[in-house]
PDB file of N, CA and C in Angstrom:
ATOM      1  N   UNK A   1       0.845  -1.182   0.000  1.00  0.00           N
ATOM      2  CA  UNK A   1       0.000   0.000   0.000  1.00  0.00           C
ATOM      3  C   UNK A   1       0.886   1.239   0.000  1.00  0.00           C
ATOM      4  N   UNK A   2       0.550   1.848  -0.489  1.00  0.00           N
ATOM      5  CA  UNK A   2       1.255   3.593  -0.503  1.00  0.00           C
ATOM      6  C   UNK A   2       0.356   4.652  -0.497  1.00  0.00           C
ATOM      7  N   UNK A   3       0.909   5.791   0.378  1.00  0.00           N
ATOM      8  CA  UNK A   3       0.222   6.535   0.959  1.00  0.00           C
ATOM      9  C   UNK A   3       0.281   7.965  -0.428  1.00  0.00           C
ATOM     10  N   UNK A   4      -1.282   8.292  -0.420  1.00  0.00           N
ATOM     11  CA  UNK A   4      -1.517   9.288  -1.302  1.00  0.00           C
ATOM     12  C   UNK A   4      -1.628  10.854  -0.797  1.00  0.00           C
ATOM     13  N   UNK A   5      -1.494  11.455  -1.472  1.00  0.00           N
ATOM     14  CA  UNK A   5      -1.942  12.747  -0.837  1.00  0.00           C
ATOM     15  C   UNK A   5      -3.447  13.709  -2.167  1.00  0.00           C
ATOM     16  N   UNK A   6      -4.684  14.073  -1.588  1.00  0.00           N
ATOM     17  CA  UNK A   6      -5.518  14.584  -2.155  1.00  0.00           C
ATOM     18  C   UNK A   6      -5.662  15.882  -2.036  1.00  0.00           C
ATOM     19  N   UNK A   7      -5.033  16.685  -2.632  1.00  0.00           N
ATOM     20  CA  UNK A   7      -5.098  18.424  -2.555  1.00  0.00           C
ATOM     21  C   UNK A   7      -6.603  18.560  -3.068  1.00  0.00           C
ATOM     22  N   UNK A   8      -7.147  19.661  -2.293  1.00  0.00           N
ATOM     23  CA  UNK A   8      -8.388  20.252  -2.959  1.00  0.00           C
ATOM     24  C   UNK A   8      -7.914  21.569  -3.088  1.00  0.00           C
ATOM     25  N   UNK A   9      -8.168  22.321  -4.064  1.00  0.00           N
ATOM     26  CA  UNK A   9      -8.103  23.620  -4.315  1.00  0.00           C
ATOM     27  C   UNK A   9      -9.206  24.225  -4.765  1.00  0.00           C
ATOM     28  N   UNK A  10      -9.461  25.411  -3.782  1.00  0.00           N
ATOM     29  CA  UNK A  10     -10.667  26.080  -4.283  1.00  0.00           C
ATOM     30  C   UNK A  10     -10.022  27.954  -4.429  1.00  0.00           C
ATOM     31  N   UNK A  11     -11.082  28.412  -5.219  1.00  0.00           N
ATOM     32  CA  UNK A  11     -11.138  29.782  -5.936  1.00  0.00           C
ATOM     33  C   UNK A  11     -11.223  30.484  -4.786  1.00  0.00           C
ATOM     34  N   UNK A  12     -10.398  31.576  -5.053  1.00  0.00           N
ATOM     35  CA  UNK A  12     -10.472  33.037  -3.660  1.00  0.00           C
ATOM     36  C   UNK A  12     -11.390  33.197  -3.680  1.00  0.00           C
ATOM     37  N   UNK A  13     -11.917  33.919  -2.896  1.00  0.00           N
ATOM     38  CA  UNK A  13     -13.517  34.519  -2.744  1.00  0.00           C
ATOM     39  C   UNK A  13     -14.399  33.373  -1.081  1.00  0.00           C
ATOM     40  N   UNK A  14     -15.240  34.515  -1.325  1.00  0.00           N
ATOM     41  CA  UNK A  14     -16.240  33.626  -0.214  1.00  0.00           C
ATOM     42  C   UNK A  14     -16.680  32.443   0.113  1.00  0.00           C
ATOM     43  N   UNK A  15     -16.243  31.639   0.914  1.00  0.00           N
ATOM     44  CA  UNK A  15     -16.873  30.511   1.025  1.00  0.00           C
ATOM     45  C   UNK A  15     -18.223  30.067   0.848  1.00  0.00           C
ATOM     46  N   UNK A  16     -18.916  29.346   0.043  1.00  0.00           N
ATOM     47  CA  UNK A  16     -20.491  29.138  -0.123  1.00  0.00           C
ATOM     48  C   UNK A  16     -21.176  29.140   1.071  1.00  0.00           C
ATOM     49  N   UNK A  17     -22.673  29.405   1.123  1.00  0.00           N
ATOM     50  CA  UNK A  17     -23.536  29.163   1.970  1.00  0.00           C
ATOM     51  C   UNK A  17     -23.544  27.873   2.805  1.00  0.00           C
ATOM     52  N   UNK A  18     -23.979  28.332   3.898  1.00  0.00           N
ATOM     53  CA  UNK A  18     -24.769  26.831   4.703  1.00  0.00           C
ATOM     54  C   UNK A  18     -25.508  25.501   3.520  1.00  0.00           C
ATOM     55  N   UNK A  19     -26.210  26.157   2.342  1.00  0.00           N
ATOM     56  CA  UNK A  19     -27.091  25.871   1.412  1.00  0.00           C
ATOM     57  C   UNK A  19     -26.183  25.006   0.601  1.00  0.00           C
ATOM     58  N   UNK A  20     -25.340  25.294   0.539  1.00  0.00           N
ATOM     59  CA  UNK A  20     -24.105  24.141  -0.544  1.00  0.00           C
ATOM     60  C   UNK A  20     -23.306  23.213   0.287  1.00  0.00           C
ATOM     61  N   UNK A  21     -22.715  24.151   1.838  1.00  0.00           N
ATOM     62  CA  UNK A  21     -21.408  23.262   2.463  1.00  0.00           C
ATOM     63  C   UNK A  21     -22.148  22.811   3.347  1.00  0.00           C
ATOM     64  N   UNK A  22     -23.677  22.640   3.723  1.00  0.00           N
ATOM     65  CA  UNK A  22     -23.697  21.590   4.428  1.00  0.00           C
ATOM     66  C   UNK A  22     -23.795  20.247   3.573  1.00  0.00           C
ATOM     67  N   UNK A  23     -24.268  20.708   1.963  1.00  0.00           N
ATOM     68  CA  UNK A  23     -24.415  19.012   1.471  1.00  0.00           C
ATOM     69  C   UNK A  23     -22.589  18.686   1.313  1.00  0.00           C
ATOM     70  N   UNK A  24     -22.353  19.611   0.836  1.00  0.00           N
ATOM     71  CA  UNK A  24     -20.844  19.175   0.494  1.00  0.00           C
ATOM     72  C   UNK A  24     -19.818  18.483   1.751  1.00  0.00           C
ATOM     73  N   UNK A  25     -20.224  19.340   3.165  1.00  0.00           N
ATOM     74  CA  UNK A  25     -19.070  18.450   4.288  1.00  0.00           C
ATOM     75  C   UNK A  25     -20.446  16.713   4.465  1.00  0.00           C
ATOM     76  N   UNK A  26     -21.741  16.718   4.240  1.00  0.00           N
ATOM     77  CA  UNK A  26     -22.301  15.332   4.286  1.00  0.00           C
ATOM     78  C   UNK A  26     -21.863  14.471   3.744  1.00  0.00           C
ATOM     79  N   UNK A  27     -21.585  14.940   1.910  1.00  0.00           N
ATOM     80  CA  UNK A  27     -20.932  14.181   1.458  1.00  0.00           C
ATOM     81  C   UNK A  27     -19.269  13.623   1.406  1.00  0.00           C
ATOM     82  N   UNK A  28     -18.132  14.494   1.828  1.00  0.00           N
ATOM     83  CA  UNK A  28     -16.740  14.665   2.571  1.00  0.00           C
ATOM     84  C   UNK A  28     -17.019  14.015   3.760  1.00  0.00           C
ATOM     85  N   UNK A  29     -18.423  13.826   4.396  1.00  0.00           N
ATOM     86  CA  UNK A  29     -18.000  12.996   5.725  1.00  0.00           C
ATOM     87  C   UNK A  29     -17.939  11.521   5.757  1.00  0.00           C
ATOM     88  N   UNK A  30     -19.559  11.202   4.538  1.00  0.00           N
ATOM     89  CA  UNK A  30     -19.547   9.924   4.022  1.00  0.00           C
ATOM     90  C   UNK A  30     -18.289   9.282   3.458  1.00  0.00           C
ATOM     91  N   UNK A  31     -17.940  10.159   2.639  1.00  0.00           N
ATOM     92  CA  UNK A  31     -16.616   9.425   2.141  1.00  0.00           C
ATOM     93  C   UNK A  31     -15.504   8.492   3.296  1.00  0.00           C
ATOM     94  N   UNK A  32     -15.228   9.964   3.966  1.00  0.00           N
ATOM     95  CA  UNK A  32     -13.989   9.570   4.915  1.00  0.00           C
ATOM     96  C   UNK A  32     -15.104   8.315   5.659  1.00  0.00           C
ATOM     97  N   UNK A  33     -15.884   8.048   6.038  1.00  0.00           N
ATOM     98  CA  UNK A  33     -16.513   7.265   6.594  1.00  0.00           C
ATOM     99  C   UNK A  33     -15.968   5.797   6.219  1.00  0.00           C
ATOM    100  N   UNK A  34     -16.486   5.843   4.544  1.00  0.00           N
ATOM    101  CA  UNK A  34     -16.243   4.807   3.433  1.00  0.00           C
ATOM    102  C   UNK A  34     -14.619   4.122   3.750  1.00  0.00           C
ATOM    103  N   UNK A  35     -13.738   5.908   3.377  1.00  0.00           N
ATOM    104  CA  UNK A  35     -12.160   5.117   3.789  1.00  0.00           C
ATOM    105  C   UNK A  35     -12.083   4.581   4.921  1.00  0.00           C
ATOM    106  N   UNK A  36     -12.858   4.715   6.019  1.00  0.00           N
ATOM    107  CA  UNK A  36     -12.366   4.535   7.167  1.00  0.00           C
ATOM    108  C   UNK A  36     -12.665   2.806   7.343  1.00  0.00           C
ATOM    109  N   UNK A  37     -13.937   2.723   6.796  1.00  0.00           N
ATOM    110  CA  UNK A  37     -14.285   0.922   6.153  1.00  0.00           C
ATOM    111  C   UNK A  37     -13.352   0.259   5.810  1.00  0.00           C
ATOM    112  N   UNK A  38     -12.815   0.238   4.409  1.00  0.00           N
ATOM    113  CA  UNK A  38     -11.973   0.404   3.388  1.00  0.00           C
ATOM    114  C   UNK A  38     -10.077  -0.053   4.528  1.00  0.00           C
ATOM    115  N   UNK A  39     -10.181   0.768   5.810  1.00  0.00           N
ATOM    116  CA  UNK A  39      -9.025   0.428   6.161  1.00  0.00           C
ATOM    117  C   UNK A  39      -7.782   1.784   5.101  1.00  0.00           C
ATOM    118  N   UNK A  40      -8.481   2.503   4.783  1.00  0.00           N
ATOM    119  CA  UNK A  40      -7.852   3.382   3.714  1.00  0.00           C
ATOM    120  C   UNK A  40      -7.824   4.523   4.604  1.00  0.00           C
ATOM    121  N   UNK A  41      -8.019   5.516   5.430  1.00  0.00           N
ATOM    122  CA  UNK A  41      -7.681   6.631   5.705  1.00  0.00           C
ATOM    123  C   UNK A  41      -6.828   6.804   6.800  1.00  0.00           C
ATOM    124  N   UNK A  42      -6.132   7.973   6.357  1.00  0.00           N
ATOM    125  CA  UNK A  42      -4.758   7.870   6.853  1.00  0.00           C
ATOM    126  C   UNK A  42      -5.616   9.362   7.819  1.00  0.00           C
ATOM    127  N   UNK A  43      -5.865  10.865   7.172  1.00  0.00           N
ATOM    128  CA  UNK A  43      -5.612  12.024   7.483  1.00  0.00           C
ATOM    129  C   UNK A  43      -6.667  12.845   6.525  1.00  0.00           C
ATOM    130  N   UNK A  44      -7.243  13.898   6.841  1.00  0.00           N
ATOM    131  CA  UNK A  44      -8.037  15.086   6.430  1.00  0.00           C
ATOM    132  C   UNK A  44      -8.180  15.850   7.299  1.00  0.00           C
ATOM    133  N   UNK A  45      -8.328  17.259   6.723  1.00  0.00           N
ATOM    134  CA  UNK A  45      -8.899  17.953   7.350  1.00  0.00           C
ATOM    135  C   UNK A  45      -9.110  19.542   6.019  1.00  0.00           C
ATOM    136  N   UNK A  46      -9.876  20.620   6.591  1.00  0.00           N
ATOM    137  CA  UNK A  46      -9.773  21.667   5.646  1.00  0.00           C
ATOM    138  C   UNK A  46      -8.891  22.645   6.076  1.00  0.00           C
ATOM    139  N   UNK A  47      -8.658  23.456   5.567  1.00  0.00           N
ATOM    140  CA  UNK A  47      -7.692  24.717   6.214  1.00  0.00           C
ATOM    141  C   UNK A  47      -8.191  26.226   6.299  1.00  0.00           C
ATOM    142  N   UNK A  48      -7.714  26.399   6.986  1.00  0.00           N
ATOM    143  CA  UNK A  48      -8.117  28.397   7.282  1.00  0.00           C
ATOM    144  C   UNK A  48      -7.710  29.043   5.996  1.00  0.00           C
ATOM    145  N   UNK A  49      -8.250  30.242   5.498  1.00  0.00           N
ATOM    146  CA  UNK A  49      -7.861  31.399   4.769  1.00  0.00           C
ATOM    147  C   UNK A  49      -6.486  31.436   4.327  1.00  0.00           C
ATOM    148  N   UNK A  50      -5.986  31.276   3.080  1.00  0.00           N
ATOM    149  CA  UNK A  50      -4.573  31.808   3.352  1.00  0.00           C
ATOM    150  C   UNK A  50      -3.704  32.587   3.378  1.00  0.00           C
ATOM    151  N   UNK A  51      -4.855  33.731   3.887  1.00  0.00           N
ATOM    152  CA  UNK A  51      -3.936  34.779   4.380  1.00  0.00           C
ATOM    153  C   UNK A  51      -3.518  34.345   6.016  1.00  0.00           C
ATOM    154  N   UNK A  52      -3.953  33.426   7.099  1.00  0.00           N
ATOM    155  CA  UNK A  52      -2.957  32.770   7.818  1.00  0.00           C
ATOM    156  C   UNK A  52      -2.101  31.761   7.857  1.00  0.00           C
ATOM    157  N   UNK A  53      -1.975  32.171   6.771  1.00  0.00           N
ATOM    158  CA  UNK A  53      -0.217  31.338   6.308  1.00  0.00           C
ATOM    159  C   UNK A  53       1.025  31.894   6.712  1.00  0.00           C
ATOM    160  N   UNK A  54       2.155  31.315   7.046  1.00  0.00           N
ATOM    161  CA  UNK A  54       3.353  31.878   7.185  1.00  0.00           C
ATOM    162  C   UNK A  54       4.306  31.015   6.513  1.00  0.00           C
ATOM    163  N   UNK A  55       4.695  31.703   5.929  1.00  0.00           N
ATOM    164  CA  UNK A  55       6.505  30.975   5.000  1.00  0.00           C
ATOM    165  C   UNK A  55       7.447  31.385   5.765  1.00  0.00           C
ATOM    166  N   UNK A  56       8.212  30.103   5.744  1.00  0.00           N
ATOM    167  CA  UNK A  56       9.606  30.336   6.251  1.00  0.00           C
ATOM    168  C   UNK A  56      10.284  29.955   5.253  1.00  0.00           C
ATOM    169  N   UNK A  57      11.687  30.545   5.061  1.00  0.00           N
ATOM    170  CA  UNK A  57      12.542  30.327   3.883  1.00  0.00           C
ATOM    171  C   UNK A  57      14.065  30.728   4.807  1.00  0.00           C
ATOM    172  N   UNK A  58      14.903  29.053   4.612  1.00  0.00           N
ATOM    173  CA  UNK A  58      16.430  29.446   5.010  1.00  0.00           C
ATOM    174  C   UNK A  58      17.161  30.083   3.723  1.00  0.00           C
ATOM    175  N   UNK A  59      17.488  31.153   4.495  1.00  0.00           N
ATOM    176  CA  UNK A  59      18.782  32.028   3.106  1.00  0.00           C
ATOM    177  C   UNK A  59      20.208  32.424   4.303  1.00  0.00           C
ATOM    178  N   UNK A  60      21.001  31.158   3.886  1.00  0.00           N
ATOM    179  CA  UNK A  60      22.342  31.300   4.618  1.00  0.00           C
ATOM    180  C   UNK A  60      22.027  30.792   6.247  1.00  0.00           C
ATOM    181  N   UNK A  61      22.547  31.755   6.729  1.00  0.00           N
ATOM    182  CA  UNK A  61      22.137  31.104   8.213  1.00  0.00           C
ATOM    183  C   UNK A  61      21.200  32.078   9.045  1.00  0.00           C
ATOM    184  N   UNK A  62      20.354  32.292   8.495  1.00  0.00           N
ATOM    185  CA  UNK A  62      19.037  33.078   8.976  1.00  0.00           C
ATOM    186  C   UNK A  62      17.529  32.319   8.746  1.00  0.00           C
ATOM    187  N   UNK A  63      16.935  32.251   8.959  1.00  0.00           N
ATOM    188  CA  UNK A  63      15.351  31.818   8.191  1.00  0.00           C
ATOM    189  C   UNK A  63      14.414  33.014   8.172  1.00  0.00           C
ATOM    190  N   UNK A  64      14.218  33.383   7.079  1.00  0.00           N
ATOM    191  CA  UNK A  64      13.451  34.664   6.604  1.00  0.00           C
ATOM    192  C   UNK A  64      12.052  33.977   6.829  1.00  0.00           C
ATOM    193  N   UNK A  65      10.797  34.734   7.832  1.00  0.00           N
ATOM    194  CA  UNK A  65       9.650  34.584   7.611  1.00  0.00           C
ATOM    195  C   UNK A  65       8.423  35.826   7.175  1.00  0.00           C
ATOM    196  N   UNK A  66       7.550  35.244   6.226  1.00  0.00           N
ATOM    197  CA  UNK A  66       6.797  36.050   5.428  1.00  0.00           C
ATOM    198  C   UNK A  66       5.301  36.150   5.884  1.00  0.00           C
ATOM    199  N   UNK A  67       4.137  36.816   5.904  1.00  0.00           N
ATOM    200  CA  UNK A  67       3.217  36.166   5.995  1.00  0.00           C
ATOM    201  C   UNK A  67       2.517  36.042   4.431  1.00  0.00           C
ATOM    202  N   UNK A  68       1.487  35.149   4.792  1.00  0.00           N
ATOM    203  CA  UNK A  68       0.579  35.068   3.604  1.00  0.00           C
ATOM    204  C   UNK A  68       1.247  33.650   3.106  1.00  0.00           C
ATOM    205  N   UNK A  69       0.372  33.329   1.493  1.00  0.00           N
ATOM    206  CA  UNK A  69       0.887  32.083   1.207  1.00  0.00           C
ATOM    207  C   UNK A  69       1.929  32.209   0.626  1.00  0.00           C
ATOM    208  N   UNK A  70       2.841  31.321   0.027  1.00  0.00           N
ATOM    209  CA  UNK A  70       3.792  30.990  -0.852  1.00  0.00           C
ATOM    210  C   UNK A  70       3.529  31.653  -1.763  1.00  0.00           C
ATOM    211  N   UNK A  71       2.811  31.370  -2.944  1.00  0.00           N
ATOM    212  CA  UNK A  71       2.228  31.572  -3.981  1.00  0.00           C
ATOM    213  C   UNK A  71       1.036  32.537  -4.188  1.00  0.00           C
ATOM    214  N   UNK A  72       0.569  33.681  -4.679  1.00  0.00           N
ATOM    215  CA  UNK A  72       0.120  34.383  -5.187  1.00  0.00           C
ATOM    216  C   UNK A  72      -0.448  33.645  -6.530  1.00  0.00           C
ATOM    217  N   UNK A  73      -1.827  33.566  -6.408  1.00  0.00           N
ATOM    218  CA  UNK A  73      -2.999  33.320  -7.700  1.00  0.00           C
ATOM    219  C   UNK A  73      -4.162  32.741  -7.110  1.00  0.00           C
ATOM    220  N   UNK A  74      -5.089  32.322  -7.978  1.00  0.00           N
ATOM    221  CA  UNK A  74      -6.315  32.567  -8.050  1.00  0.00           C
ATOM    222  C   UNK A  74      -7.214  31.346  -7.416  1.00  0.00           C
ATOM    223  N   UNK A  75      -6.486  30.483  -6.874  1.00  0.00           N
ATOM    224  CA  UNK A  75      -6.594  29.190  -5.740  1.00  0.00           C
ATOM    225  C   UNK A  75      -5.885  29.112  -5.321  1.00  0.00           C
ATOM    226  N   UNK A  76      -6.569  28.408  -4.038  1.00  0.00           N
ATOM    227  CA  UNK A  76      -5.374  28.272  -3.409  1.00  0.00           C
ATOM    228  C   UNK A  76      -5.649  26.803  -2.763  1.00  0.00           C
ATOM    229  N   UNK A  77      -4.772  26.027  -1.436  1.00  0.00           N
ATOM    230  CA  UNK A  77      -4.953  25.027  -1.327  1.00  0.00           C
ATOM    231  C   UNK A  77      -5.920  25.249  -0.303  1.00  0.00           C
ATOM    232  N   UNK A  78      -7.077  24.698  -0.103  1.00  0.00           N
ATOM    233  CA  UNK A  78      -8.365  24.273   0.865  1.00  0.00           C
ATOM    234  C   UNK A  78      -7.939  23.415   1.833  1.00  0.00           C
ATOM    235  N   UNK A  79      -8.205  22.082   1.018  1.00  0.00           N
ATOM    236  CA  UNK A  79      -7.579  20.931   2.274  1.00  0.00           C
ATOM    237  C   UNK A  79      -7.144  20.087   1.698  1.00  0.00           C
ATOM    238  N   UNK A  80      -6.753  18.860   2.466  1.00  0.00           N
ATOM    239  CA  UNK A  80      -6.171  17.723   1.910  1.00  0.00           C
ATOM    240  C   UNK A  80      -6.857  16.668   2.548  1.00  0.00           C
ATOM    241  N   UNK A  81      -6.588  15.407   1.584  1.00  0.00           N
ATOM    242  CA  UNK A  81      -6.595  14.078   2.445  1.00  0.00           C
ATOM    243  C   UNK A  81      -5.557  13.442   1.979  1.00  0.00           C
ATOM    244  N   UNK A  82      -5.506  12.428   3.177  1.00  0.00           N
ATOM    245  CA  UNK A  82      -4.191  11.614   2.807  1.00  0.00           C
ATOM    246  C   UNK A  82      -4.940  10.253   3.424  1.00  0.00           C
ATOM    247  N   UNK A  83      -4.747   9.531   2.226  1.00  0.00           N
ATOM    248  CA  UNK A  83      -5.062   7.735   2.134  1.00  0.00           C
ATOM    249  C   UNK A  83      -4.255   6.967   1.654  1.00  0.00           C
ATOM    250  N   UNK A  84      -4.771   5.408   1.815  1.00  0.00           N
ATOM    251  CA  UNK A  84      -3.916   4.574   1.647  1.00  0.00           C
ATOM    252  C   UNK A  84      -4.808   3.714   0.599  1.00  0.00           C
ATOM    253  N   UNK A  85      -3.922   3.272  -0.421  1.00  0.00           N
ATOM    254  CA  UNK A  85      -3.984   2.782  -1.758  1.00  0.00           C
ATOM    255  C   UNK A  85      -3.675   1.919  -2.389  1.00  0.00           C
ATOM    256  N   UNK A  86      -3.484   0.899  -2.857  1.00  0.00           N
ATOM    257  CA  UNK A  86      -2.894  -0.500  -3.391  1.00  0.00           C
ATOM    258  C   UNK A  86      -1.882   0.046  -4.829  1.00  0.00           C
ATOM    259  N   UNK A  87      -2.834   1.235  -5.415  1.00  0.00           N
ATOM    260  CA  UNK A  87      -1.886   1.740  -6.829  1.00  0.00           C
ATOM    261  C   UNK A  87      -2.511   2.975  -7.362  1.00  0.00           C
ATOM    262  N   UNK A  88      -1.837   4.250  -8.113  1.00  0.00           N
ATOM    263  CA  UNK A  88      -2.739   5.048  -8.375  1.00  0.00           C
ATOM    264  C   UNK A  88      -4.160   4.765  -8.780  1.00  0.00           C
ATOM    265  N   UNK A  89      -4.246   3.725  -9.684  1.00  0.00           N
ATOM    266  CA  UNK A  89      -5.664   3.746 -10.253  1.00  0.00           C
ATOM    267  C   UNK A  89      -6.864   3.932  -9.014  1.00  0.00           C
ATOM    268  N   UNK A  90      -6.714   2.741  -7.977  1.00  0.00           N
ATOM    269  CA  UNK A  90      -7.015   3.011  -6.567  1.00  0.00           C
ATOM    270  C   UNK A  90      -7.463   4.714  -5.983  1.00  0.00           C
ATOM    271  N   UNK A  91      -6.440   5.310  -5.857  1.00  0.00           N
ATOM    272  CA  UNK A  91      -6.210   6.846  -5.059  1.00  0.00           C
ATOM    273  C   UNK A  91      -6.799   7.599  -6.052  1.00  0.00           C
ATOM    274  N   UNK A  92      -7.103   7.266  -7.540  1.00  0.00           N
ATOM    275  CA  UNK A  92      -7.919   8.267  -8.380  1.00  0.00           C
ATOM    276  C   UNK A  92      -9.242   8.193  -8.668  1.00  0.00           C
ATOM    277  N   UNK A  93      -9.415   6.838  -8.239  1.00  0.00           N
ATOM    278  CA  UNK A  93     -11.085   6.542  -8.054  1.00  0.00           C
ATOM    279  C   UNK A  93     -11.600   7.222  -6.796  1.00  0.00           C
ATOM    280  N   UNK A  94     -10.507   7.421  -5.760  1.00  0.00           N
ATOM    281  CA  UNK A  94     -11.174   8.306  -4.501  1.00  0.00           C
ATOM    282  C   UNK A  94     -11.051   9.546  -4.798  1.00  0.00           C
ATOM    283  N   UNK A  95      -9.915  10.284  -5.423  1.00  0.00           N
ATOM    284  CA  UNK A  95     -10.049  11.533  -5.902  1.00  0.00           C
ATOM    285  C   UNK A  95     -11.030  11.826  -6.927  1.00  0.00           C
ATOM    286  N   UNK A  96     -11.468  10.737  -7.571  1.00  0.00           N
ATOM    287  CA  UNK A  96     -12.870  11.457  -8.471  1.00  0.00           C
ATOM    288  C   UNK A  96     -14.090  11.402  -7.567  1.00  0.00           C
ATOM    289  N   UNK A  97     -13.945  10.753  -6.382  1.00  0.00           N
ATOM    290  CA  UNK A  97     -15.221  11.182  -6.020  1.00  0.00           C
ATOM    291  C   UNK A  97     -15.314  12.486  -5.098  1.00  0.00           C
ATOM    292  N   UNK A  98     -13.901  12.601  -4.751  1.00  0.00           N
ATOM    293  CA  UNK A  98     -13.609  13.706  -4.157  1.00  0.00           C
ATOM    294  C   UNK A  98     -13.910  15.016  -4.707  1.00  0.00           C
ATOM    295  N   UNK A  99     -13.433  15.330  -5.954  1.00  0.00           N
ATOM    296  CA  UNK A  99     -14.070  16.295  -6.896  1.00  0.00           C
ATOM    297  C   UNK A  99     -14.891  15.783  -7.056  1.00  0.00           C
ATOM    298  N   UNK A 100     -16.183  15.083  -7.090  1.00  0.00           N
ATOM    299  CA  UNK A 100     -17.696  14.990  -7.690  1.00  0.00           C
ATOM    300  C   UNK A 100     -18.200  15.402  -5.914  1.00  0.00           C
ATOM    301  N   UNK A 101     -17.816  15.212  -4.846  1.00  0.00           N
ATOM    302  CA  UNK A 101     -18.351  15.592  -3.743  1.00  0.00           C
ATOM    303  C   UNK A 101     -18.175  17.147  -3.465  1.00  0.00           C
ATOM    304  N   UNK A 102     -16.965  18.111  -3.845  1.00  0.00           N
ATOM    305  CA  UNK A 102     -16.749  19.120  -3.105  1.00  0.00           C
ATOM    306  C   UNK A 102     -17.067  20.561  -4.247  1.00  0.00           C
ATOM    307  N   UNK A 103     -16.929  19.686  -5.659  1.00  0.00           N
ATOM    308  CA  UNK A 103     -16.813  20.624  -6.790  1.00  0.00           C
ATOM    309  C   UNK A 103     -15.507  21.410  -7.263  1.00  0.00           C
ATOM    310  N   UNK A 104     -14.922  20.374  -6.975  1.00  0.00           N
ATOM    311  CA  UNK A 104     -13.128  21.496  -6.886  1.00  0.00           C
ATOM    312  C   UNK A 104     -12.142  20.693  -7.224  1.00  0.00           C
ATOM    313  N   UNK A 105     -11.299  21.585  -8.056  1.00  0.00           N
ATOM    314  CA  UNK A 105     -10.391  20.712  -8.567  1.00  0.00           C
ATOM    315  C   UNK A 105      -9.468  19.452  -7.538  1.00  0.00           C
ATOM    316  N   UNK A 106      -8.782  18.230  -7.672  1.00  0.00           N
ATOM    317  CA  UNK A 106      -8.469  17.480  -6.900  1.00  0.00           C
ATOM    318  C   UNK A 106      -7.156  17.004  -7.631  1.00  0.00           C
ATOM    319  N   UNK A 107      -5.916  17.061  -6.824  1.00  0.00           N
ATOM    320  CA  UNK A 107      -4.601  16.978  -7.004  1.00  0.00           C
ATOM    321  C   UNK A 107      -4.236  15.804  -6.529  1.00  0.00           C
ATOM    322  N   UNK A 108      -3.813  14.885  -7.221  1.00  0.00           N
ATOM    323  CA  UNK A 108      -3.531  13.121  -6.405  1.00  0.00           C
ATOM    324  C   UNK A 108      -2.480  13.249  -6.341  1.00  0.00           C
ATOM    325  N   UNK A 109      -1.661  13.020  -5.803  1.00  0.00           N
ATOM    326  CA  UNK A 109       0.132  12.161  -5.685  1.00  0.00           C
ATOM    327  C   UNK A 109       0.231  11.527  -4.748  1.00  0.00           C
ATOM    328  N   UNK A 110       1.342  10.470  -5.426  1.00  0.00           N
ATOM    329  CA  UNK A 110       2.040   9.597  -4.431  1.00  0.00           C
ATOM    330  C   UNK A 110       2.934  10.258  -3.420  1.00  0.00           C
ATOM    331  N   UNK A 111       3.167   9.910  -2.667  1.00  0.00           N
ATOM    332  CA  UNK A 111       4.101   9.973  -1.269  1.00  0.00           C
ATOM    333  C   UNK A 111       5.419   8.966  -2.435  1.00  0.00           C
ATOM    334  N   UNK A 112       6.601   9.839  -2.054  1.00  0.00           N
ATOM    335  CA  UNK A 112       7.933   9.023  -2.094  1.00  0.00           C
ATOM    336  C   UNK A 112       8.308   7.684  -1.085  1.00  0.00           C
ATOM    337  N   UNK A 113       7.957   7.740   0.064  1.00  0.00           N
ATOM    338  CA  UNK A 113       8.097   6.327   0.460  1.00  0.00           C
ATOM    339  C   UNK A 113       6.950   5.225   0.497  1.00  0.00           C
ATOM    340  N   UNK A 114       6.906   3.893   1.150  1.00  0.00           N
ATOM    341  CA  UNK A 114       5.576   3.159   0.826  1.00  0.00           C
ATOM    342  C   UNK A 114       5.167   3.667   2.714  1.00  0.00           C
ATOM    343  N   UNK A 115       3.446   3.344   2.581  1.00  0.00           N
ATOM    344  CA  UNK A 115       2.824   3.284   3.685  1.00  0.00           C
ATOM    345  C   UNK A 115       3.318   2.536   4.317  1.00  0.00           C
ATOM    346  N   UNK A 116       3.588   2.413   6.199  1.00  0.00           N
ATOM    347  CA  UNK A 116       3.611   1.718   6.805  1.00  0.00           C
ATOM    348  C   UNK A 116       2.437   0.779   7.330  1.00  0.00           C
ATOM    349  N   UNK A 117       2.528  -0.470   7.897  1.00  0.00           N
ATOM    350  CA  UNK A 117       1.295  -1.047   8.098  1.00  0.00           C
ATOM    351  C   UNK A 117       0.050  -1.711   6.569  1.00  0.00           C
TER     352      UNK A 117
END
């Protein structure tokens, strides 16, 4: 098994109504529910604004810190999950339902080492 990582990225601007994100975290809860069956979930959660972000960056022997995100544009990262998978094909059948549950684009990758357990 090897451990995946599921970026969601959503568009700046306002978070939707009660009217959309309560079906949307019902359906994000079912899921993780599903992995949790499955023996597949590792980790989720969503994230704050990212304007409370902080970068740190070593230059020489100092670490320069910034606020805000890394990156400047027009998404940014929301949340993640991180599961466990037999092979991509696996981790992209959960990332499509991931985008068909939240409406937002969904970023799969592998982890460089294998899952433990």
């Amino acid at each position: 098994m090897k451990n995946y990582l599921l970026s969601m990225y959503q568009p700046e601007g306002p978070v939707p109504g009660p009217e959309v994100m309560d079906r949307v975290m019902a359906e994000v809860d079912a899921l993780r529910r599903e992995l949790e069956s499955a023996g597949s979930w590792v980790f989720g959660d969503g994230l704050h604004d990212p304007a409370t972000a902080t970068v740190l960056r070593a230059s020489g022997s100092e670490v320069l810190m910034t606020d805000g995100p890394f990156a400047e544009g027009k998404e940014h990262l929301g949340g993640i999950v991180i599961l466990r998978a037999a092979d991509l094909d696996e981790a992209l059948a959960w990332g499509r339902r991931y985008a068909e549950a939240v409406g937002l684009p969904v970023e799969v990758r592998p982890f460089a080492t294998e899952a433990a357990g």
